[in-house]
N, C-alpha and C. Protein backbone atom coordinates (compact mmCIF):
# COMPACT_ATOMS: atom_id res chain seq x y z
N UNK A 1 0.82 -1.21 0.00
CA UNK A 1 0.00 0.00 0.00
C UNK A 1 0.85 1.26 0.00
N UNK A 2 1.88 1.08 0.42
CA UNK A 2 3.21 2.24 0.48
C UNK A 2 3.48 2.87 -1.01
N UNK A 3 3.13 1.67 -2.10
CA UNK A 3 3.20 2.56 -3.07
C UNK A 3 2.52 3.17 -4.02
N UNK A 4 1.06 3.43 -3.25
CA UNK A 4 0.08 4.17 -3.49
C UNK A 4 0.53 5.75 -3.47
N UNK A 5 1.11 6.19 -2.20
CA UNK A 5 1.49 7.17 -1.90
C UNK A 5 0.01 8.04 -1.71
N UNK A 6 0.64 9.33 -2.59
CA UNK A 6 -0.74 10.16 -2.92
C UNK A 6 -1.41 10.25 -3.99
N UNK A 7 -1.50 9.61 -4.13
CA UNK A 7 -1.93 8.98 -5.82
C UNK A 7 -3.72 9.32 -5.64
N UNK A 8 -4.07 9.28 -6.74
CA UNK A 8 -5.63 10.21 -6.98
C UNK A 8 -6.51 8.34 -7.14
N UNK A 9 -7.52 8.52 -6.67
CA UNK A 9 -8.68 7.61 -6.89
C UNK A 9 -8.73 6.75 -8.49
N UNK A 10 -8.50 5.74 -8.47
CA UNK A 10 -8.70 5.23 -9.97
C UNK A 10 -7.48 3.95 -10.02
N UNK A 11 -6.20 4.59 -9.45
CA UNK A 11 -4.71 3.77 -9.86
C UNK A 11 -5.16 2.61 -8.96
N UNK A 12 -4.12 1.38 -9.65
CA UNK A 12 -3.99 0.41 -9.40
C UNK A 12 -2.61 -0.36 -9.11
N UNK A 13 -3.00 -1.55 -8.67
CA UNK A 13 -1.37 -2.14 -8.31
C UNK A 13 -1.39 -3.90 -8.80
N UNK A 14 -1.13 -4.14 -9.73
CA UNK A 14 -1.39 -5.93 -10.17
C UNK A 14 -0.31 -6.69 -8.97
N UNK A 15 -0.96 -7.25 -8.36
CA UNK A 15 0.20 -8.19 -7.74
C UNK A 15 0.09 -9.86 -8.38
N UNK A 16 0.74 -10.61 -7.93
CA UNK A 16 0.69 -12.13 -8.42
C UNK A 16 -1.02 -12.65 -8.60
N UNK A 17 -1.58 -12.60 -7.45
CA UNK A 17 -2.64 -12.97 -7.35
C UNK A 17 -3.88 -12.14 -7.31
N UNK A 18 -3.89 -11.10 -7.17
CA UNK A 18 -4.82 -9.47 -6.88
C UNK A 18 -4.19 -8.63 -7.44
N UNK A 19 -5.45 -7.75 -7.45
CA UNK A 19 -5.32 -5.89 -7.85
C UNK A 19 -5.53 -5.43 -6.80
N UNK A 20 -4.92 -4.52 -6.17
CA UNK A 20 -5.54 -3.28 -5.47
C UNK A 20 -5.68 -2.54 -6.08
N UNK A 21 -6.88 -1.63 -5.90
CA UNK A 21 -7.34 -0.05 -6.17
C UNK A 21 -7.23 0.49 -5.18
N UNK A 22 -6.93 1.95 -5.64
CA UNK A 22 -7.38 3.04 -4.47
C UNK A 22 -8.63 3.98 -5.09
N UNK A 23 -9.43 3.48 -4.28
CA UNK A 23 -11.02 4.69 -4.43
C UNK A 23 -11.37 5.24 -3.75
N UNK A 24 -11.03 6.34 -3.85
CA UNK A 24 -11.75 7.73 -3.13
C UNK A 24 -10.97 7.90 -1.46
N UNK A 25 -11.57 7.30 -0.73
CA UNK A 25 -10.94 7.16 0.49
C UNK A 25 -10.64 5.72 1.35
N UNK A 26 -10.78 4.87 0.31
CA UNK A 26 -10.34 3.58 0.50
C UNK A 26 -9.87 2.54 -0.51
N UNK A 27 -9.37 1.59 0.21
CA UNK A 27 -8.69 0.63 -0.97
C UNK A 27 -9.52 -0.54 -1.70
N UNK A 28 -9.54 -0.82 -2.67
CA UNK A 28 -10.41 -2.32 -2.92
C UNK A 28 -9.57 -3.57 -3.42
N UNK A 29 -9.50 -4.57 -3.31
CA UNK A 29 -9.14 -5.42 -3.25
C UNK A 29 -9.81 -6.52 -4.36
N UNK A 30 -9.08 -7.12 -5.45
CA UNK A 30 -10.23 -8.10 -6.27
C UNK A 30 -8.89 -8.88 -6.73
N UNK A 31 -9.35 -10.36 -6.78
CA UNK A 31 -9.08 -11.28 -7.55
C UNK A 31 -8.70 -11.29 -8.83
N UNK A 32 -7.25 -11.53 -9.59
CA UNK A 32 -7.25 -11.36 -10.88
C UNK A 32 -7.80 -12.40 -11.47
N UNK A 33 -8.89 -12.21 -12.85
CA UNK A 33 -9.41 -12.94 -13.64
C UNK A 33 -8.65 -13.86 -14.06
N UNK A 34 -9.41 -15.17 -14.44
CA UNK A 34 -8.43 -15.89 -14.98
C UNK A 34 -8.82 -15.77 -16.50
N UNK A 35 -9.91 -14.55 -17.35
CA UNK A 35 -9.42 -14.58 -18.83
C UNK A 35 -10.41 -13.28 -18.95
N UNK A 36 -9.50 -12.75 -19.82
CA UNK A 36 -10.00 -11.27 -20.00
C UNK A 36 -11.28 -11.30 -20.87
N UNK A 37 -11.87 -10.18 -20.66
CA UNK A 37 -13.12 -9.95 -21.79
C UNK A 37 -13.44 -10.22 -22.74
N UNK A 38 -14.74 -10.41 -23.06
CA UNK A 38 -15.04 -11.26 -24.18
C UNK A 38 -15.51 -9.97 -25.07
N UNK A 39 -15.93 -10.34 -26.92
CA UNK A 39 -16.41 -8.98 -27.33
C UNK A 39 -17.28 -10.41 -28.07
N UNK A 40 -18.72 -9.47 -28.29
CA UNK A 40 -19.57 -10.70 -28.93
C UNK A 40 -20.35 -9.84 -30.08
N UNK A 41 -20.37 -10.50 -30.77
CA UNK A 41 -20.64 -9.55 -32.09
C UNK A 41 -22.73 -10.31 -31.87
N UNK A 42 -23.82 -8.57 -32.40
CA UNK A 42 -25.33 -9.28 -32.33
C UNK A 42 -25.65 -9.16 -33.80
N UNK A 43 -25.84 -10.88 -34.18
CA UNK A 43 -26.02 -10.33 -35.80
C UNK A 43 -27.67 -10.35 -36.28
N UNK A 44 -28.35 -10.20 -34.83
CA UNK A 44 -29.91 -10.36 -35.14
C UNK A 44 -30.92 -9.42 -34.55
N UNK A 45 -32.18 -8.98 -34.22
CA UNK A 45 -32.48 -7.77 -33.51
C UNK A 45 -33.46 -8.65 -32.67
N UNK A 46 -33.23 -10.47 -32.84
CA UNK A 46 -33.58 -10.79 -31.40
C UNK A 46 -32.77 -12.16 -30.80
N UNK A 47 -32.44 -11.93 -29.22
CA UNK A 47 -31.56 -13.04 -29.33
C UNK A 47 -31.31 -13.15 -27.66
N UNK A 48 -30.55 -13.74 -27.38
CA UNK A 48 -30.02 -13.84 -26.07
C UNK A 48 -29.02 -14.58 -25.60
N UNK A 49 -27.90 -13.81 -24.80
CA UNK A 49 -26.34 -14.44 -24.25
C UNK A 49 -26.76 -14.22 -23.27
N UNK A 50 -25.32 -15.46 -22.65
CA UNK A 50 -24.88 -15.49 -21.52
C UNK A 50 -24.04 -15.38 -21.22
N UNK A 51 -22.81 -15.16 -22.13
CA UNK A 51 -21.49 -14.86 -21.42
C UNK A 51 -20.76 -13.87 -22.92
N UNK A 52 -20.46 -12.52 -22.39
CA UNK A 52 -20.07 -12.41 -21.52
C UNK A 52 -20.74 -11.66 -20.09
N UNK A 53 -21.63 -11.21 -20.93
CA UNK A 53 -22.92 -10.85 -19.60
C UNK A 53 -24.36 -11.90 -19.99
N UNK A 54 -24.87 -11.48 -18.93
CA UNK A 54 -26.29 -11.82 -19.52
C UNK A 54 -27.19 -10.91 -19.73
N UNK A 55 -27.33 -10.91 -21.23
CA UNK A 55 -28.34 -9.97 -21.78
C UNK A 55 -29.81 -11.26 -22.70
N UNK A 56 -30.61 -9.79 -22.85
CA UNK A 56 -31.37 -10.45 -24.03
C UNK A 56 -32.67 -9.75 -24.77
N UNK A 57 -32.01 -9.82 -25.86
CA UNK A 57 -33.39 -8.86 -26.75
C UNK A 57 -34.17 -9.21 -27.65
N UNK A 58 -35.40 -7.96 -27.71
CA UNK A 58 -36.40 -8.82 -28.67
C UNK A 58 -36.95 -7.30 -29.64
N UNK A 59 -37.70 -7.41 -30.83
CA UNK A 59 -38.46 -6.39 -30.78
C UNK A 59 -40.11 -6.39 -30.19
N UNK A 60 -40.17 -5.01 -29.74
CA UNK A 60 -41.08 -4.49 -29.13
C UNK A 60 -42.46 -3.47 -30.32
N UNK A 61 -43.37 -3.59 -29.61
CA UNK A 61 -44.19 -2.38 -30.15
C UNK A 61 -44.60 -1.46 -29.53
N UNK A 62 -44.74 -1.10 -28.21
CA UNK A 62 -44.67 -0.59 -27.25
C UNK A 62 -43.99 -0.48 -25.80
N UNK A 63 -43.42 0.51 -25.08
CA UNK A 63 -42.60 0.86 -24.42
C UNK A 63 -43.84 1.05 -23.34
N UNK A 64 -43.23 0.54 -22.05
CA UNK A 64 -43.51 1.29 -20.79
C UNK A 64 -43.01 2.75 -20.08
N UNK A 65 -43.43 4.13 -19.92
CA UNK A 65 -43.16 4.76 -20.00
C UNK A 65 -42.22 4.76 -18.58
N UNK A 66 -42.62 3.91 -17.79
CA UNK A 66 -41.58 3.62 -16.35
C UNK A 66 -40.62 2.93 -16.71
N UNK A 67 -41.00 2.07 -17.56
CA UNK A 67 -39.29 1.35 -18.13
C UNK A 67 -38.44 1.92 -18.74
N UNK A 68 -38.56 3.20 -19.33
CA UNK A 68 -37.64 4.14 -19.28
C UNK A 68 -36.58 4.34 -18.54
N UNK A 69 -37.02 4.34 -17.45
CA UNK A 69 -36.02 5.06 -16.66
C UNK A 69 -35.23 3.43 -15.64
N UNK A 70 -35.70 2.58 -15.89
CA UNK A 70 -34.41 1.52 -15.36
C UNK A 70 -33.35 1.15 -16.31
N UNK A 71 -32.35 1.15 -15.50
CA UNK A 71 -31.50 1.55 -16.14
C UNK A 71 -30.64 0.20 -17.11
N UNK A 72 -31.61 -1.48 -16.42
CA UNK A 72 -31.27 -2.30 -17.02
C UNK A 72 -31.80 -2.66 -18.07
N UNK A 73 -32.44 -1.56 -18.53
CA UNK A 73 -33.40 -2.12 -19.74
C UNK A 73 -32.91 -0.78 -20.82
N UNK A 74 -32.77 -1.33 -21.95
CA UNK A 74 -32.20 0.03 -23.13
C UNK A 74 -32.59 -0.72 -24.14
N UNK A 75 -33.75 0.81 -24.34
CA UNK A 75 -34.87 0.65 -25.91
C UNK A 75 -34.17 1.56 -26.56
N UNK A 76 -34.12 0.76 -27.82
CA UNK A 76 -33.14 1.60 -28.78
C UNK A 76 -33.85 1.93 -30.10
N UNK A 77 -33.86 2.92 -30.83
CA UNK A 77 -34.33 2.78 -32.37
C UNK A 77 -34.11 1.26 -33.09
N UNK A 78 -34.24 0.90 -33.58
CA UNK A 78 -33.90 -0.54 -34.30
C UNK A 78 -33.48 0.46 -35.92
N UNK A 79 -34.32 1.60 -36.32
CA UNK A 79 -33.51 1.73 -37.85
C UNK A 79 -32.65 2.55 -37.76
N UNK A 80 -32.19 2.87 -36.92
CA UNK A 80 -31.08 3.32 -36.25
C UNK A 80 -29.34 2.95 -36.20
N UNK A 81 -30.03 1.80 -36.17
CA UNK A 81 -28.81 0.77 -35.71
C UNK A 81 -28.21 -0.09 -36.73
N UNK A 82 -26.76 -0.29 -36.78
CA UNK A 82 -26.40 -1.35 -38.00
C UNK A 82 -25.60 -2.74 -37.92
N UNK A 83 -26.43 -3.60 -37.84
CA UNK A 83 -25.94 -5.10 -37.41
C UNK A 83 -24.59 -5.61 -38.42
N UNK A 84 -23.71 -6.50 -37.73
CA UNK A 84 -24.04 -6.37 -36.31
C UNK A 84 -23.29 -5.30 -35.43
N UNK A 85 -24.30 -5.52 -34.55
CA UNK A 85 -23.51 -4.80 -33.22
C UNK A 85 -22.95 -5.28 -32.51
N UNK A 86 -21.77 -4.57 -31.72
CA UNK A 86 -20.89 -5.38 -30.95
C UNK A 86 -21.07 -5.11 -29.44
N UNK A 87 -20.73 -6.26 -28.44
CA UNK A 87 -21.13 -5.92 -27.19
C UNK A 87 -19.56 -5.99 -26.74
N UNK A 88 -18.83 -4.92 -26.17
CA UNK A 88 -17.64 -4.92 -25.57
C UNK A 88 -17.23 -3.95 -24.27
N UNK A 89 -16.21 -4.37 -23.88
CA UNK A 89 -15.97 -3.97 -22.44
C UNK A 89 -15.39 -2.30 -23.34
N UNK A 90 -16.00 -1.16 -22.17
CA UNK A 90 -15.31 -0.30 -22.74
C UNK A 90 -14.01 -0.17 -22.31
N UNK A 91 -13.33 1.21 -23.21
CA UNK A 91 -12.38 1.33 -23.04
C UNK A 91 -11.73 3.24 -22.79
N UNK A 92 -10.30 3.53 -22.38
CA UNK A 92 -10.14 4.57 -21.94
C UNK A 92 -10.43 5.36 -23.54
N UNK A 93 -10.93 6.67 -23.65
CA UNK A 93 -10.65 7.31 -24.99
C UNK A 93 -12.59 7.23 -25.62
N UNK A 94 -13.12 6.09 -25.10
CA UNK A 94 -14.75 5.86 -25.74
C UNK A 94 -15.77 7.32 -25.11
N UNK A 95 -16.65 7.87 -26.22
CA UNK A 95 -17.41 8.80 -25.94
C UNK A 95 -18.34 8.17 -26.71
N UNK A 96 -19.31 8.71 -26.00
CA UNK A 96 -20.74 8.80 -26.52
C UNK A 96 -21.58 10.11 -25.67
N UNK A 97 -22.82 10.19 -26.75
CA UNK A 97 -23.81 11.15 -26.49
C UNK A 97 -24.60 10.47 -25.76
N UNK A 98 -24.51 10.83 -24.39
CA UNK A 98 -25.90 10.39 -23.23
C UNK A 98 -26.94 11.62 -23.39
N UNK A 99 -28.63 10.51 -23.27
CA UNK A 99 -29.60 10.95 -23.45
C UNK A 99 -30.05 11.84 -22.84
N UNK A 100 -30.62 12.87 -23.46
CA UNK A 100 -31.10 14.22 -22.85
C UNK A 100 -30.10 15.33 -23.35
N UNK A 101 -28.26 14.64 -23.52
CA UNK A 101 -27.56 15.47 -23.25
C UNK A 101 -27.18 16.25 -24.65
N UNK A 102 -26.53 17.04 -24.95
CA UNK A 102 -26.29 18.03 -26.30
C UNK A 102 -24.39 17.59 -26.11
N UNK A 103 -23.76 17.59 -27.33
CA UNK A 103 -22.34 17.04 -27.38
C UNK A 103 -22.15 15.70 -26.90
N UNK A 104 -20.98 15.61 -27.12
CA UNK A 104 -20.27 14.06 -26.45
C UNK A 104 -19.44 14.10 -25.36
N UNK A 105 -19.65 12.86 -24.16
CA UNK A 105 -18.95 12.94 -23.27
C UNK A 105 -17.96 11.68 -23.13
N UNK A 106 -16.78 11.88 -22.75
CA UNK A 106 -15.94 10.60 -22.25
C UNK A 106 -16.30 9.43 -21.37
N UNK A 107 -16.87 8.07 -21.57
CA UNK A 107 -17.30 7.46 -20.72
C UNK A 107 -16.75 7.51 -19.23
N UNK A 108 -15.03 7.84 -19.29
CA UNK A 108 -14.02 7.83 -17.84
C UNK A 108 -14.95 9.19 -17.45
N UNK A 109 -15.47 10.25 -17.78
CA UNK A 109 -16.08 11.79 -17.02
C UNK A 109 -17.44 10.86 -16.97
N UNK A 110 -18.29 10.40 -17.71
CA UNK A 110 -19.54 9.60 -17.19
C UNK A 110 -19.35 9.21 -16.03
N UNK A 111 -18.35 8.20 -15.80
CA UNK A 111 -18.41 7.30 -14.82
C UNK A 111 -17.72 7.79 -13.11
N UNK A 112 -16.94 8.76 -14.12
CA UNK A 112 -16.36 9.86 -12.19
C UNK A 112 -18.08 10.62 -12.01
N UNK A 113 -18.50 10.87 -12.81
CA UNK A 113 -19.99 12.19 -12.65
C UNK A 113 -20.93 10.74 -11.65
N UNK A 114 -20.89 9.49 -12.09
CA UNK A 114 -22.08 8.77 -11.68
C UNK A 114 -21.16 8.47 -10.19
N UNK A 115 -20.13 8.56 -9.67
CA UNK A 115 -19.35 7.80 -9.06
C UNK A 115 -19.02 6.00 -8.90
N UNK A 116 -18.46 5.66 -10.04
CA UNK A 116 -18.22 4.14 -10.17
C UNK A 116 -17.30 3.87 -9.83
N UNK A 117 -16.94 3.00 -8.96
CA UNK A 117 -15.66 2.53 -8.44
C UNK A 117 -14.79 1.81 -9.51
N UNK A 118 -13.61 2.06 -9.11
CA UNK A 118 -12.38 1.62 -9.79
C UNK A 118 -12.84 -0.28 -10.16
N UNK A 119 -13.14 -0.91 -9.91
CA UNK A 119 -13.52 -2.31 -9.86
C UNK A 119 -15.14 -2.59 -10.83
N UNK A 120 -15.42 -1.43 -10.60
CA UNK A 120 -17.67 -1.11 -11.40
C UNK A 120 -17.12 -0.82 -12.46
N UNK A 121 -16.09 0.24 -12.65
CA UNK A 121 -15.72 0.45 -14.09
C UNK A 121 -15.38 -0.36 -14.86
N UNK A 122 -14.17 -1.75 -14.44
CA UNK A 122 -14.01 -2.67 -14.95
C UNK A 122 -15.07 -3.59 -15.54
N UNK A 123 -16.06 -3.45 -15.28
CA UNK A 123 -17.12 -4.67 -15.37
C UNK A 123 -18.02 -3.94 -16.04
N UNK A 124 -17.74 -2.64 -16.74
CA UNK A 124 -19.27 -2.23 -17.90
C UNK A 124 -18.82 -2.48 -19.33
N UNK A 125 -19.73 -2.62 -20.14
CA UNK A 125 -20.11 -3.34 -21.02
C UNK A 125 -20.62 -2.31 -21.88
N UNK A 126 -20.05 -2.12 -23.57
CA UNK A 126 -21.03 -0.77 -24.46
C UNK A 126 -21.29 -1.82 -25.28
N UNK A 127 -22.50 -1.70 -26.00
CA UNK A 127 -22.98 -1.89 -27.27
C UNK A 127 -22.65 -0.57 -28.15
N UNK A 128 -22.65 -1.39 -29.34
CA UNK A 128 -21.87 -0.42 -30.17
C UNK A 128 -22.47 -0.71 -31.43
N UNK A 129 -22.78 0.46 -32.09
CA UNK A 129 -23.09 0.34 -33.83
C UNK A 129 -22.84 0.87 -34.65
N UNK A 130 -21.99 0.19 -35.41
CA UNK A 130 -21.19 1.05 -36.23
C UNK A 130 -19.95 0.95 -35.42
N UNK A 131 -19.27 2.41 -35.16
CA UNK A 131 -18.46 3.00 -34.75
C UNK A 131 -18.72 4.08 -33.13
N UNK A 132 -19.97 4.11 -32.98
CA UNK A 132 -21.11 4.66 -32.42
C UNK A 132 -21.52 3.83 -30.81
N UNK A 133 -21.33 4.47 -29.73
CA UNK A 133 -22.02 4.00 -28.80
C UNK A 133 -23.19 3.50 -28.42
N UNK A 134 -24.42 2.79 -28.34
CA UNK A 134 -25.33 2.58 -28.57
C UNK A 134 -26.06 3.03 -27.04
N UNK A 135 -25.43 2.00 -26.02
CA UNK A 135 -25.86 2.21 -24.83
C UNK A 135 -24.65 1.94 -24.16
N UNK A 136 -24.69 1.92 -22.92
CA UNK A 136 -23.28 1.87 -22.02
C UNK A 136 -24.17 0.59 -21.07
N UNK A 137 -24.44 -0.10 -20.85
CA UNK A 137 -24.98 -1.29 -20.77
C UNK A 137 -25.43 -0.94 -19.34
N UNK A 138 -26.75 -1.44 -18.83
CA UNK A 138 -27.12 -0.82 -17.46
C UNK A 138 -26.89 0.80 -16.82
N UNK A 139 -26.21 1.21 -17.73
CA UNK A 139 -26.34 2.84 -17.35
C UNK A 139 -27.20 4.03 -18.02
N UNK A 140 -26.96 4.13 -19.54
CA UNK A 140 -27.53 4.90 -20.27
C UNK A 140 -27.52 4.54 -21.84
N UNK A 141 -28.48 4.93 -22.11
CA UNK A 141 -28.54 4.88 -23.54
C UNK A 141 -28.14 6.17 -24.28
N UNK A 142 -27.15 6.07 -25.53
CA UNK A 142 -27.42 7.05 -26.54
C UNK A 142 -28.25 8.22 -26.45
N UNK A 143 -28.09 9.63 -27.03
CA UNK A 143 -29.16 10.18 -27.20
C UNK A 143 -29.69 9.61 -28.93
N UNK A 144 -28.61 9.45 -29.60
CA UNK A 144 -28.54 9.07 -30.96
C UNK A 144 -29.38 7.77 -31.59
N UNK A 145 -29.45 6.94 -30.47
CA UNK A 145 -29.87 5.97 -30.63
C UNK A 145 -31.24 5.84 -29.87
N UNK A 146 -31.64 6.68 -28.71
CA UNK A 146 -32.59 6.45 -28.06
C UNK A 146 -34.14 6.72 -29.21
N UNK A 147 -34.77 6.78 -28.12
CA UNK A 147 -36.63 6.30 -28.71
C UNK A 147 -36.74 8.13 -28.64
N UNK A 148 -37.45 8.41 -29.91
CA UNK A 148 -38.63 9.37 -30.36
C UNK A 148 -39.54 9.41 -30.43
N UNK A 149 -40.25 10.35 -29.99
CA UNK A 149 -41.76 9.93 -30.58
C UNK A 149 -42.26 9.73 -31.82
N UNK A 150 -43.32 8.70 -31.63
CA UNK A 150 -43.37 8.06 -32.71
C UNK A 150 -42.85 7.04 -33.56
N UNK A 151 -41.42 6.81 -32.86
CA UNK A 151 -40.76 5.57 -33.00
C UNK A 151 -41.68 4.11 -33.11
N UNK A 152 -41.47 3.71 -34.59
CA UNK A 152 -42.68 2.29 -34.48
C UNK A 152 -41.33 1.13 -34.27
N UNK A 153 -39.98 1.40 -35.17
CA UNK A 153 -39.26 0.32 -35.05
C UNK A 153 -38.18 0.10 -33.84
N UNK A 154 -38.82 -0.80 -32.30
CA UNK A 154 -38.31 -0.92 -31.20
C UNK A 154 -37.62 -2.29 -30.92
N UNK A 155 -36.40 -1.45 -30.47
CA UNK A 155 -35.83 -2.94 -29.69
C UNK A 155 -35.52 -2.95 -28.35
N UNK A 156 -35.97 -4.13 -27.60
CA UNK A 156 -35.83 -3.93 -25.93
C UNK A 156 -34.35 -5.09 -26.00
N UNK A 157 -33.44 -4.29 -25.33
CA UNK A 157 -32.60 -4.89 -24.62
C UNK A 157 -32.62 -4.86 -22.99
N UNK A 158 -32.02 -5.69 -22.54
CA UNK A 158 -32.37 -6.27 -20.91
C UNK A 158 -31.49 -6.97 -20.01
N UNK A 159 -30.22 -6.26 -19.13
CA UNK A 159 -29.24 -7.24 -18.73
C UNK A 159 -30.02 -7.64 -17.72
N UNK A 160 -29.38 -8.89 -17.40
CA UNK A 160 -30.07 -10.06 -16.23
C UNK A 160 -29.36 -9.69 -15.63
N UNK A 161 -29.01 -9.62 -14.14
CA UNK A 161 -28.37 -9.62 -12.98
C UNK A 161 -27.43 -11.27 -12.37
């Protein structure tokens, strides 16, 4: 831990068997994986995995206007979008336009604004189309990609816990 020093919230330390983080005002501690991230390409607009998360989508014709706002569920335009799409761990440098918002933001400023720990960050997941963020998986959707009114062509995506 000595060679944390004063080091800012985020850094890490790989040892043989663990990572430490330092977050915020404490340390976290995790197990190194035994195999890095998977990237899974969706070549259909209905379907369902299990690894490397568990997701699963279908199309829809109507939206719940409360399902909006959980954050494990992301309704997306479907003509919007260009298959396939890829589901991958993000990475430092990725922006996207979150909904509501005007410009693009850095997912690393997303995720200090939501406060995600050094270890939460590791474990999110973007869909991607194109070149294009789609959703940031359990957090937010696109503004680019999100639902309009009047939107007839819907797709519900849904991570499982």
């Amino acid at each position: 831990l000595e060679h944390f020093g004063d080091s800012q919230s985020g850094k890490k330390i790989k040892g043989k068997d663990c990572v430490v983080y330092r977050d915020r005002k404490r340390f976290l501690i995790k197990e190194k994986a035994d195999s890095d991230h998977q990237v899974f390409h969706i070549v259909s607009p209905e379907g369902r995995i299990t690894s490397p998360i568990k997701m699963n989508w279908e199309l829809i014709k109507n939206v719940n206007a409360d399902d909006l706002k959980n954050p494990n569920l992301g309704y997306l335009n479907l003509s919007k979008l260009s298959f396939p799409l890829t589901l991958r761990p993000w990475s430092e440098g990725d922006k996207f336009q979150p909904y509501g918002m005007k410009g693009s933001k850095k997912l690393s400023d997303f995720f200090t604004d939501i406060k995600l720990s050094a270890i939460e960050k590791e474990n999110v997941y973007i869909l991607v189309s194109g070149s294009e963020i789609a959703w940031v998986v359990g957090f937010r959707v696109s503004d680019n990609f999100a639902l309009k009114s009047g939107d007839k062509s819907i797709i519900k995506f849904e991570l499982d816990s």
